[in-house]
N, C-alpha and C. Protein backbone atom coordinates (compact mmCIF):
# COMPACT_ATOMS: atom_id res chain seq x y z
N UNK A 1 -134.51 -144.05 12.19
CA UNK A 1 -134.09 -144.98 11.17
C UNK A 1 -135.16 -144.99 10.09
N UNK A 2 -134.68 -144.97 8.69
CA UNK A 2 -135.19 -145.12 7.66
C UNK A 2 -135.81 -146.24 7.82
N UNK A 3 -137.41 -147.01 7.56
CA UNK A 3 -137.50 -147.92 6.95
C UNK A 3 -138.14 -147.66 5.38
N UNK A 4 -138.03 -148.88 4.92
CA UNK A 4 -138.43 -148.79 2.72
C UNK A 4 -139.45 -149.42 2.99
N UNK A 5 -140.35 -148.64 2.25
CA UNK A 5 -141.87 -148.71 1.93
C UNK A 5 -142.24 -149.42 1.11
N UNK A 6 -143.54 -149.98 0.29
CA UNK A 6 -143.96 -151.10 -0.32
C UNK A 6 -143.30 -150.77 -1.36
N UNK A 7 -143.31 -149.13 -1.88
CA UNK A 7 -143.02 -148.52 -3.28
C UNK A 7 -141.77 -148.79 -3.42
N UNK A 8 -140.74 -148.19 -2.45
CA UNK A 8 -139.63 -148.28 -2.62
C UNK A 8 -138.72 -149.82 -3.23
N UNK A 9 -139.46 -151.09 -1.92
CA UNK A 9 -139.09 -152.36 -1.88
C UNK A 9 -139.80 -152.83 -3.47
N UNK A 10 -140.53 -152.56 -4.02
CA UNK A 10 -140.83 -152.73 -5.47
C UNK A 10 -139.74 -152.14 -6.42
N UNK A 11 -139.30 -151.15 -6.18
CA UNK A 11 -137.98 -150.51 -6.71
C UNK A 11 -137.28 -150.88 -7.16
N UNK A 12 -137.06 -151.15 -5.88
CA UNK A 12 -135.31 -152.73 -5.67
C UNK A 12 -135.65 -153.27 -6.41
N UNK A 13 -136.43 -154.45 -5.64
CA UNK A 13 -136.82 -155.87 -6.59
C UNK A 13 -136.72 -155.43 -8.12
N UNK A 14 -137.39 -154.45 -9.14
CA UNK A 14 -137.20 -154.07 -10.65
C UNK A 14 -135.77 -154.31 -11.19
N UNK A 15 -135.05 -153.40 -9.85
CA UNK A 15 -133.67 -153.54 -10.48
C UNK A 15 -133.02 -153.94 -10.03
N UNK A 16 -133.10 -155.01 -8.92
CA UNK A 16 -132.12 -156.43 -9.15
C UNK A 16 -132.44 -157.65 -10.04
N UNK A 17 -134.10 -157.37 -10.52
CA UNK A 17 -133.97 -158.66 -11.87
C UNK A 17 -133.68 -157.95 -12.80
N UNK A 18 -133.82 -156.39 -13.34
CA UNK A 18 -133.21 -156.20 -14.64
C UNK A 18 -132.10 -156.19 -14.75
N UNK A 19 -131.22 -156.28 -13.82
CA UNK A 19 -129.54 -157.13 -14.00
C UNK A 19 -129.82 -158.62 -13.88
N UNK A 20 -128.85 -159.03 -14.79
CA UNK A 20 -128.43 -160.84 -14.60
C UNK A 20 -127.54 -160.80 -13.71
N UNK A 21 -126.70 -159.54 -13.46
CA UNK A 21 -125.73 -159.98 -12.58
C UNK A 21 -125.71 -159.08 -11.74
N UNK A 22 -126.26 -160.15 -10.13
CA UNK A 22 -126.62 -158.72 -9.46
C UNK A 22 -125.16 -158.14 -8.50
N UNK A 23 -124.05 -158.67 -9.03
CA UNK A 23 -123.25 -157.82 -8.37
C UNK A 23 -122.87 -156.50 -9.76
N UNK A 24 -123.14 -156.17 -10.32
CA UNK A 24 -123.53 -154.87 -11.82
C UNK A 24 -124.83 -154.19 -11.61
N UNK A 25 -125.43 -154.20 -10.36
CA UNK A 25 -126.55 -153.26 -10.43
C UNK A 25 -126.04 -152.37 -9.40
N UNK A 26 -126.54 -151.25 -10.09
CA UNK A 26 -126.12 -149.51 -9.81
C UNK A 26 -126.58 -149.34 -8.32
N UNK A 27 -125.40 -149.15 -7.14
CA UNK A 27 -125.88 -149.20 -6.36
C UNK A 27 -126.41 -147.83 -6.15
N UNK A 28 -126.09 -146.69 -6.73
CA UNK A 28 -126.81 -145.63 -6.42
C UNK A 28 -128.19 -145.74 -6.31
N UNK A 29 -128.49 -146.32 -7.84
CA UNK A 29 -130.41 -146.62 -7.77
C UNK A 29 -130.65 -147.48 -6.47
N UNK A 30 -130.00 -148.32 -5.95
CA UNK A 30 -130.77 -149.39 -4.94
C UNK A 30 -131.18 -148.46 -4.50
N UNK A 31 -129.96 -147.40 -3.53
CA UNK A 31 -129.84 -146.74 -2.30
C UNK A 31 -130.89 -145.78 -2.77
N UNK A 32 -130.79 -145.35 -4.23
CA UNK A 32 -132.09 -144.34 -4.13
C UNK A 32 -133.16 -144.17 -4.05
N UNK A 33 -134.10 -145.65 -4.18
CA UNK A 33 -134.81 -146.47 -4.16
C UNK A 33 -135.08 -146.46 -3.16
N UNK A 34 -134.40 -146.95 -2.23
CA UNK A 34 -134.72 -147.47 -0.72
C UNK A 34 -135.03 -145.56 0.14
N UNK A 35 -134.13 -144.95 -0.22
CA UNK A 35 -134.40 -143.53 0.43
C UNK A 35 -135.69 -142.57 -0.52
N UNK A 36 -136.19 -143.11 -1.19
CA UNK A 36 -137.48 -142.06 -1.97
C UNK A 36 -138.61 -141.70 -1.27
N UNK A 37 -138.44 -143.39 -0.50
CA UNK A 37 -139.67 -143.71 0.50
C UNK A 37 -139.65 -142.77 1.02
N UNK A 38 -140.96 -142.68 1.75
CA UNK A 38 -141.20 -141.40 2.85
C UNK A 38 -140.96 -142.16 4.01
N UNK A 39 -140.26 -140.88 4.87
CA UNK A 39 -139.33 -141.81 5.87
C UNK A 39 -139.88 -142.11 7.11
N UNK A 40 -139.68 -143.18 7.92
CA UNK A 40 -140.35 -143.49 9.16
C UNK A 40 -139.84 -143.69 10.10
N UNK A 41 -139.80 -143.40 11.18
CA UNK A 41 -138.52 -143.08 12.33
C UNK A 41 -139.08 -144.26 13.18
N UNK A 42 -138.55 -145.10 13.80
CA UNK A 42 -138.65 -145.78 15.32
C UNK A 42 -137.88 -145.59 16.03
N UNK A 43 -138.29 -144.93 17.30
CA UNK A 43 -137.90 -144.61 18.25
C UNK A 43 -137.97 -145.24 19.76
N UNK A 44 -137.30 -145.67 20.22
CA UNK A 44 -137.22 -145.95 21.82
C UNK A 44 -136.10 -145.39 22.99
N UNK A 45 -137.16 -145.42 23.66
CA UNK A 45 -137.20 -144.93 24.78
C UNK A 45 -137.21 -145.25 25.82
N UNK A 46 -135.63 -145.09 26.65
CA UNK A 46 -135.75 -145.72 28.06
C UNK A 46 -135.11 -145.23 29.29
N UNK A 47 -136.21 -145.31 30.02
CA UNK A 47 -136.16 -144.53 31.24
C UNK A 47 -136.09 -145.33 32.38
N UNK A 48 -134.90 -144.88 33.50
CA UNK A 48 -134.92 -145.65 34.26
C UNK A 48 -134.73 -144.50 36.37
N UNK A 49 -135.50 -145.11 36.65
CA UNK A 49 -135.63 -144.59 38.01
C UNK A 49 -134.85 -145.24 38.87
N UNK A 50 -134.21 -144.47 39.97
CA UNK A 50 -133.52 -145.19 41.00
C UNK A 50 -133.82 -144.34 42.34
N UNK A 51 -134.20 -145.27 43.10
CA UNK A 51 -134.56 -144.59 44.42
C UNK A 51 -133.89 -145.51 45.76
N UNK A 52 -133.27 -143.89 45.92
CA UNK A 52 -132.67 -144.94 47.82
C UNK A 52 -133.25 -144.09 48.79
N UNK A 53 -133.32 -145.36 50.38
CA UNK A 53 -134.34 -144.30 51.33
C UNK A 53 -134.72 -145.26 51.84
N UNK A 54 -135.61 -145.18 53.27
CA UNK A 54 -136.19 -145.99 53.79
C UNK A 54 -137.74 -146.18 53.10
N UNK A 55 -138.35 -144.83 52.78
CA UNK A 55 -139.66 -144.63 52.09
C UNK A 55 -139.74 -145.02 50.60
N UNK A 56 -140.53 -145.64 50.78
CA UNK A 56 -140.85 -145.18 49.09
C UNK A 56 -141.16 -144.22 48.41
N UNK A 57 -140.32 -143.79 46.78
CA UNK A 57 -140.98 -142.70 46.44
C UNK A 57 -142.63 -142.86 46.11
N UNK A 58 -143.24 -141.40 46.11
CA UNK A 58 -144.26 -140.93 46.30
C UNK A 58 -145.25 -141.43 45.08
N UNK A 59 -144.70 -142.33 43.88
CA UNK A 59 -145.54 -143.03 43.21
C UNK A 59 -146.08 -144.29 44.16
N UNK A 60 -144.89 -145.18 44.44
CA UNK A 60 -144.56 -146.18 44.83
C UNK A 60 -145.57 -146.20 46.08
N UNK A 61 -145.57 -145.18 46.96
CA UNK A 61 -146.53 -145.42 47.88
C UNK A 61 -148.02 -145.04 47.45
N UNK A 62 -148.42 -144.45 46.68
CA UNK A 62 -149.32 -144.35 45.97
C UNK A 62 -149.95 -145.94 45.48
N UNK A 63 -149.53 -146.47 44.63
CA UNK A 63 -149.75 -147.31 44.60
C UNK A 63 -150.10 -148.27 45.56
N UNK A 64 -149.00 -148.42 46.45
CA UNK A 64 -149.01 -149.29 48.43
C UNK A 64 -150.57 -149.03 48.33
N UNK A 65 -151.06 -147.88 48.55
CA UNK A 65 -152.36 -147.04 48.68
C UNK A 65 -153.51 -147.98 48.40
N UNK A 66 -152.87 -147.88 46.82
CA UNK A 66 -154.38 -148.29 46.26
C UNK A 66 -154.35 -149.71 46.56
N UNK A 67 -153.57 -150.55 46.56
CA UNK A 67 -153.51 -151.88 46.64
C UNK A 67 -154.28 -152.15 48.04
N UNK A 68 -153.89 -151.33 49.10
CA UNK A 68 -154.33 -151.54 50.51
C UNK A 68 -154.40 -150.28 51.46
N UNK A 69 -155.39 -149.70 51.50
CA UNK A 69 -155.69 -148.32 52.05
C UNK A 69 -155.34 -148.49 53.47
N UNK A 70 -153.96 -147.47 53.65
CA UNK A 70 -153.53 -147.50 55.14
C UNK A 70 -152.24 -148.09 55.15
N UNK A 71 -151.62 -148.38 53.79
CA UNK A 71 -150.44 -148.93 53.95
C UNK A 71 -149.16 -148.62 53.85
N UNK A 72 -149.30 -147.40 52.90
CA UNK A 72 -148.22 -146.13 53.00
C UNK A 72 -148.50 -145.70 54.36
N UNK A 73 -149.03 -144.85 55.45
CA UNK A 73 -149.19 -144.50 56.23
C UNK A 73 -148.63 -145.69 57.32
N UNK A 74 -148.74 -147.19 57.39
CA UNK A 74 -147.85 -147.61 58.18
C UNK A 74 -146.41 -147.90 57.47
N UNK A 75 -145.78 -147.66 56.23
CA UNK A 75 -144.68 -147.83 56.23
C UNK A 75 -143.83 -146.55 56.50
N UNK A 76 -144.61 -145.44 56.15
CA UNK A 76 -143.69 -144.64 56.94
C UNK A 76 -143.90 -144.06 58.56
N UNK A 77 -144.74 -144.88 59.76
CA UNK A 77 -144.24 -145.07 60.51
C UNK A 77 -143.31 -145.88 60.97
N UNK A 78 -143.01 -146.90 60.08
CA UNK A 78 -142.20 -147.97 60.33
C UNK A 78 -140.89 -147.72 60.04
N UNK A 79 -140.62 -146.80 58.95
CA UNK A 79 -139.17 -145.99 58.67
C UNK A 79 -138.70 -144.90 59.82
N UNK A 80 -139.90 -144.36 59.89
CA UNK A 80 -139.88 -143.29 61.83
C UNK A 80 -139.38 -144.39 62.74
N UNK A 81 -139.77 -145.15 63.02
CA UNK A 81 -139.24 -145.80 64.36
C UNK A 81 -138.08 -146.34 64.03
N UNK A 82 -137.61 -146.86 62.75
CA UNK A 82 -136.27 -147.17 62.34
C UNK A 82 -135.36 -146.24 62.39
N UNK A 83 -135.80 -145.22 62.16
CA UNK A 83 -134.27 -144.18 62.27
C UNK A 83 -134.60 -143.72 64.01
N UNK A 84 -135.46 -143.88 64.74
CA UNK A 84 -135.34 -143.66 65.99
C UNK A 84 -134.43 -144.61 66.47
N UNK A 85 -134.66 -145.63 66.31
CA UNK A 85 -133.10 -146.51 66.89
C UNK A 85 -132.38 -146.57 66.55
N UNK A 86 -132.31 -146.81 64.95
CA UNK A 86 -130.79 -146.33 64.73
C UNK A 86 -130.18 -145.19 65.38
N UNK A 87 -130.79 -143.88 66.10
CA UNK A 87 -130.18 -142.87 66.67
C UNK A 87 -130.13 -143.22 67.94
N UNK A 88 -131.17 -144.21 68.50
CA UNK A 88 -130.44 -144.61 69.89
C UNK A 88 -128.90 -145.31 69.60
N UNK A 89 -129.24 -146.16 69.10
CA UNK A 89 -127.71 -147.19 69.06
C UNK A 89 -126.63 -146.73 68.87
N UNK A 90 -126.35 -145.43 67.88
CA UNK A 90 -125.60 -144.74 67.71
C UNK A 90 -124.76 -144.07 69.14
N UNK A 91 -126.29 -143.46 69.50
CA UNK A 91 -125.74 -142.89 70.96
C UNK A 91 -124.75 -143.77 71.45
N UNK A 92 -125.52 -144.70 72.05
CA UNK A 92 -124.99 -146.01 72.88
C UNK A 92 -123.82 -146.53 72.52
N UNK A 93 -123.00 -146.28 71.40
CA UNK A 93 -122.08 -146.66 70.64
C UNK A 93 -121.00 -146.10 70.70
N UNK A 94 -121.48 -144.24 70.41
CA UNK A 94 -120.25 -143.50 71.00
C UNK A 94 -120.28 -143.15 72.60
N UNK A 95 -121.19 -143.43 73.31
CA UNK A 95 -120.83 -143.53 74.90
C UNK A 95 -119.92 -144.79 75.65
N UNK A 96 -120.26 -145.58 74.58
CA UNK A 96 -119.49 -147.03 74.77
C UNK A 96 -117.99 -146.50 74.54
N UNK A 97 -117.27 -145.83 73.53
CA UNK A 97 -116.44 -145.62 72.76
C UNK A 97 -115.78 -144.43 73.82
N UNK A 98 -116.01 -143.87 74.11
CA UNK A 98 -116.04 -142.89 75.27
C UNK A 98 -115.44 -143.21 76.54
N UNK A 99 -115.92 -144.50 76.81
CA UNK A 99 -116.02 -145.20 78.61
C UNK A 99 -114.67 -145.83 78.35
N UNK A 100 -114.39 -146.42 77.17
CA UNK A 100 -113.32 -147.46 76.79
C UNK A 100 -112.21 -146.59 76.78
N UNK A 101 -112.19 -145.25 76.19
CA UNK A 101 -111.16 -143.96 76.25
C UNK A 101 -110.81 -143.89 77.41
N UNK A 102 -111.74 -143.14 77.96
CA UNK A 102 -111.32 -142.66 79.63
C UNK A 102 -110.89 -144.10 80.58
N UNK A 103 -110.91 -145.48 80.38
CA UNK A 103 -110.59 -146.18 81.15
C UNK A 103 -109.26 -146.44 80.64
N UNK A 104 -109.13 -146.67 79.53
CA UNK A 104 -107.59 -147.14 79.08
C UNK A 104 -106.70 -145.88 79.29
N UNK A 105 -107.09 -144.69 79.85
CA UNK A 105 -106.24 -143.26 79.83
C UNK A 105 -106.13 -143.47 81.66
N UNK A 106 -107.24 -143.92 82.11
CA UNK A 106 -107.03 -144.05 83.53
C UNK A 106 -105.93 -145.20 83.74
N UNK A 107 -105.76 -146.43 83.40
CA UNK A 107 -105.04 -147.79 83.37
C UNK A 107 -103.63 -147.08 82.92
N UNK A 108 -103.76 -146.34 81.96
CA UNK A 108 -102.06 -145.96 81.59
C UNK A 108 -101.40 -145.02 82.77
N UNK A 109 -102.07 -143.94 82.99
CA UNK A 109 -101.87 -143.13 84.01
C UNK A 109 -101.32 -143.85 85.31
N UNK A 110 -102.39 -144.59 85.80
CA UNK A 110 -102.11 -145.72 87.06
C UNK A 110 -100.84 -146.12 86.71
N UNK A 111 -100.61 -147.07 86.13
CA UNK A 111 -99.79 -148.11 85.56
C UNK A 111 -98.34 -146.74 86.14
N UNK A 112 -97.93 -145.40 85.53
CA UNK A 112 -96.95 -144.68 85.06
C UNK A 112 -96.66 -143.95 86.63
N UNK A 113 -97.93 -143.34 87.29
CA UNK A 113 -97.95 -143.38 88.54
C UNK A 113 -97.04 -144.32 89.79
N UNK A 114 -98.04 -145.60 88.94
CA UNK A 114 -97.53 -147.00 90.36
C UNK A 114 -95.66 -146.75 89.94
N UNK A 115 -95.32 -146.70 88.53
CA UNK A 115 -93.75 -146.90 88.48
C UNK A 115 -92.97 -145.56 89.32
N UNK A 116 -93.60 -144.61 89.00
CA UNK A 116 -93.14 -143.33 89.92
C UNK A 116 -92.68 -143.83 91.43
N UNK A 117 -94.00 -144.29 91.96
CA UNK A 117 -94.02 -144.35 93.34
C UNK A 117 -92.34 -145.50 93.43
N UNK A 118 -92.72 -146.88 92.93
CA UNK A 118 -91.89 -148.01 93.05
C UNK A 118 -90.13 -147.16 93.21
N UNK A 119 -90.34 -146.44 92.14
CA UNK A 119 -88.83 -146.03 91.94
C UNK A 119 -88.83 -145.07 92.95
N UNK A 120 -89.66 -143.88 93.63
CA UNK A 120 -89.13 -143.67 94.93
C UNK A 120 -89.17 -144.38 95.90
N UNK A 121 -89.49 -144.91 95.91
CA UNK A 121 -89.52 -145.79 97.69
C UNK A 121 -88.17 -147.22 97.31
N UNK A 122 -87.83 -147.15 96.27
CA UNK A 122 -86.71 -147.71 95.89
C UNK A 122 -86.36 -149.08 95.19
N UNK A 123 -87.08 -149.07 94.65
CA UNK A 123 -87.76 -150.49 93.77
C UNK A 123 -87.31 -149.57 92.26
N UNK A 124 -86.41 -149.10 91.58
CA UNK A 124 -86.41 -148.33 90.40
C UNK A 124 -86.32 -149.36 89.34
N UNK A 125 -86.15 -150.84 89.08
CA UNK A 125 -86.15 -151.69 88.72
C UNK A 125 -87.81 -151.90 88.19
N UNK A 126 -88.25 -152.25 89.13
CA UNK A 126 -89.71 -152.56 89.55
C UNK A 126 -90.77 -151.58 88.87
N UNK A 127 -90.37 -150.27 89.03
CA UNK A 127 -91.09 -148.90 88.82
C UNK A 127 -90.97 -148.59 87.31
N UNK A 128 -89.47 -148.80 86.54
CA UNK A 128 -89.22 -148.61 85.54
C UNK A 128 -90.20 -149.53 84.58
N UNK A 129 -90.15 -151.04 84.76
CA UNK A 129 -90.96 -151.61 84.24
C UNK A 129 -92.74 -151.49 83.92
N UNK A 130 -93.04 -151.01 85.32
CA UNK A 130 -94.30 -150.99 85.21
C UNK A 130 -94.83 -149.41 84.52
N UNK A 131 -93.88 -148.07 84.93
CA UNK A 131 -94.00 -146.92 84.05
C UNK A 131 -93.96 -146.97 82.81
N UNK A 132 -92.88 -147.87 82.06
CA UNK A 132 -92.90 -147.78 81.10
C UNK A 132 -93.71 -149.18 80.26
N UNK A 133 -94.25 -149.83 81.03
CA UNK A 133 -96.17 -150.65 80.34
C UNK A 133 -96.72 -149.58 80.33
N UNK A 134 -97.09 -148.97 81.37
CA UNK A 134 -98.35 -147.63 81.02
C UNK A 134 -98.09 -146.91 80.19
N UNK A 135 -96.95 -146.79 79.49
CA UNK A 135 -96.51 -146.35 78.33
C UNK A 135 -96.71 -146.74 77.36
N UNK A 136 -96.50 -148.02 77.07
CA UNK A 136 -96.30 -148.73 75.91
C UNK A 136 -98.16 -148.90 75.78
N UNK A 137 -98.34 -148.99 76.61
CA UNK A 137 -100.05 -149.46 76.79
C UNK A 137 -100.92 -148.07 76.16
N UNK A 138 -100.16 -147.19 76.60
CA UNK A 138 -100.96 -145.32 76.12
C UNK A 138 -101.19 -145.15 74.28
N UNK A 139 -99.56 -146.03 74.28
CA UNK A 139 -98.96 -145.45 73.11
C UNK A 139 -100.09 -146.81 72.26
N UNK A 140 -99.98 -147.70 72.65
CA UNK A 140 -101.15 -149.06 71.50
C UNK A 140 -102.45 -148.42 71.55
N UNK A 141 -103.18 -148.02 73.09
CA UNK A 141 -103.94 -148.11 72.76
C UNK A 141 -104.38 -146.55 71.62
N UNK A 142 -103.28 -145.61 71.70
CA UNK A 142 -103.76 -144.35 70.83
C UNK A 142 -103.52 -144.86 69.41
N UNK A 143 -102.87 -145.95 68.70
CA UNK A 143 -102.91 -146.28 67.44
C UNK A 143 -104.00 -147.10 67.26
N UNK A 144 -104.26 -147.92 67.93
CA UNK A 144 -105.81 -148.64 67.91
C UNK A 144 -106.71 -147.71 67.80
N UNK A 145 -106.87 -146.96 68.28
CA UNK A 145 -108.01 -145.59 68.30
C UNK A 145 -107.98 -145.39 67.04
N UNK A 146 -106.81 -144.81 66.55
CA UNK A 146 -106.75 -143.92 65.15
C UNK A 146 -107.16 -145.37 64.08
N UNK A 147 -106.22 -146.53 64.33
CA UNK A 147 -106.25 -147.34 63.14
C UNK A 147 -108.49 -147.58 63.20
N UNK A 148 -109.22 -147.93 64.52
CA UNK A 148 -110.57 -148.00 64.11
C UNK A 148 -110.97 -146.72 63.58
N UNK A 149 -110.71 -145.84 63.77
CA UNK A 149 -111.06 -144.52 63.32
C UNK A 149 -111.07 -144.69 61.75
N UNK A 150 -109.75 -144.90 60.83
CA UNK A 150 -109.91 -144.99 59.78
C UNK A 150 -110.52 -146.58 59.39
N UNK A 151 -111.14 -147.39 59.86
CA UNK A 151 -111.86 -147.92 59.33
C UNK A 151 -112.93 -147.63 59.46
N UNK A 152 -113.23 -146.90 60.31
CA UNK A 152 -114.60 -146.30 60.27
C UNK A 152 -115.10 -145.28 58.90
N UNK A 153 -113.98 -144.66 59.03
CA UNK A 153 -113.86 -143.91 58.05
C UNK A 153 -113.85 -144.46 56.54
N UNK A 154 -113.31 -145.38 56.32
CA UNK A 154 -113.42 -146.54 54.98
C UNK A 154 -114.74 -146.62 55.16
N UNK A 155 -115.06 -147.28 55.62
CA UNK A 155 -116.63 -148.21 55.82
C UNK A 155 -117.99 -147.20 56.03
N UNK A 156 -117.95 -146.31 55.92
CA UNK A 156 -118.68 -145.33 56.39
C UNK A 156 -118.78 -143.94 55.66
């Protein structure tokens, strides 16, 4: 951006009092006036950093540093042992997820089994009902699966 210099702003001022009427002064001269000046730029400048992570970037701990010698060095043991549990829990999470599978696949099975048996030994009343819970039970719990699945998948 242009700014007008002492010379220039003397310019003006000449020739808005040598008009009486300053809506009749030549706006070419103002403007030429104001641009004769030698021109002076201001410039800004802005910079912006974004950092994600458990660590800080490598200024940031720098600094930690100087403020307190030894203090970068315990925050990134402290990010080490954080992602160590987060990878336990994880584990523990899909073994959990796992146990809950194979038991509700065992419970349906049973359940479809026990109706087998009922209806041979002659209970087909009895058998029908309970075969077809282990059914209905197979079939919920495989949409429950999928429906947490895609929220996992949202959320994650």
């Amino acid at each position: 951006m242009n700014l007008p210099t002492e010379q220039s702003q003397q310019q003006v001022e000449q020739i808005a009092e040598s008009d009486s009427d300053p809506s009749e002064a030549n706006a070419d001269e103002v403007l030429q006036a104001i641009l004769d000046g030698p021109p002076s730029e201001v410039r800004a400048v802005i910079q912006r950093a974004i950092h994600s992570g458990p660590v800080p970037s490598a200024g940031e701990l720098q600094r930690y540093e100087d403020v307190l010698p030894g203090l970068a060095n315990r925050l990134v043991n402290l990010a080490e042992k954080e992602q160590g549990i987060r990878g336990r829990d994880t584990a523990h999470f899909n073994w959990n997820v796992t146990l809950k599978v194979l038991a509700s696949v065992v419970v349906s099975l049973a359940m479809v089994l026990g109706g087998v048996y009922c209806a041979a030994i002659g209970q087909p009343e009895v058998g029908g009902v309970i075969a077809t819970s282990g059914v209905i039970a197979g079939v919920v719990q495989s949409f429950l699966r999928r429906s947490s699945k895609k929220d996992e998948d949202d959320n994650g």
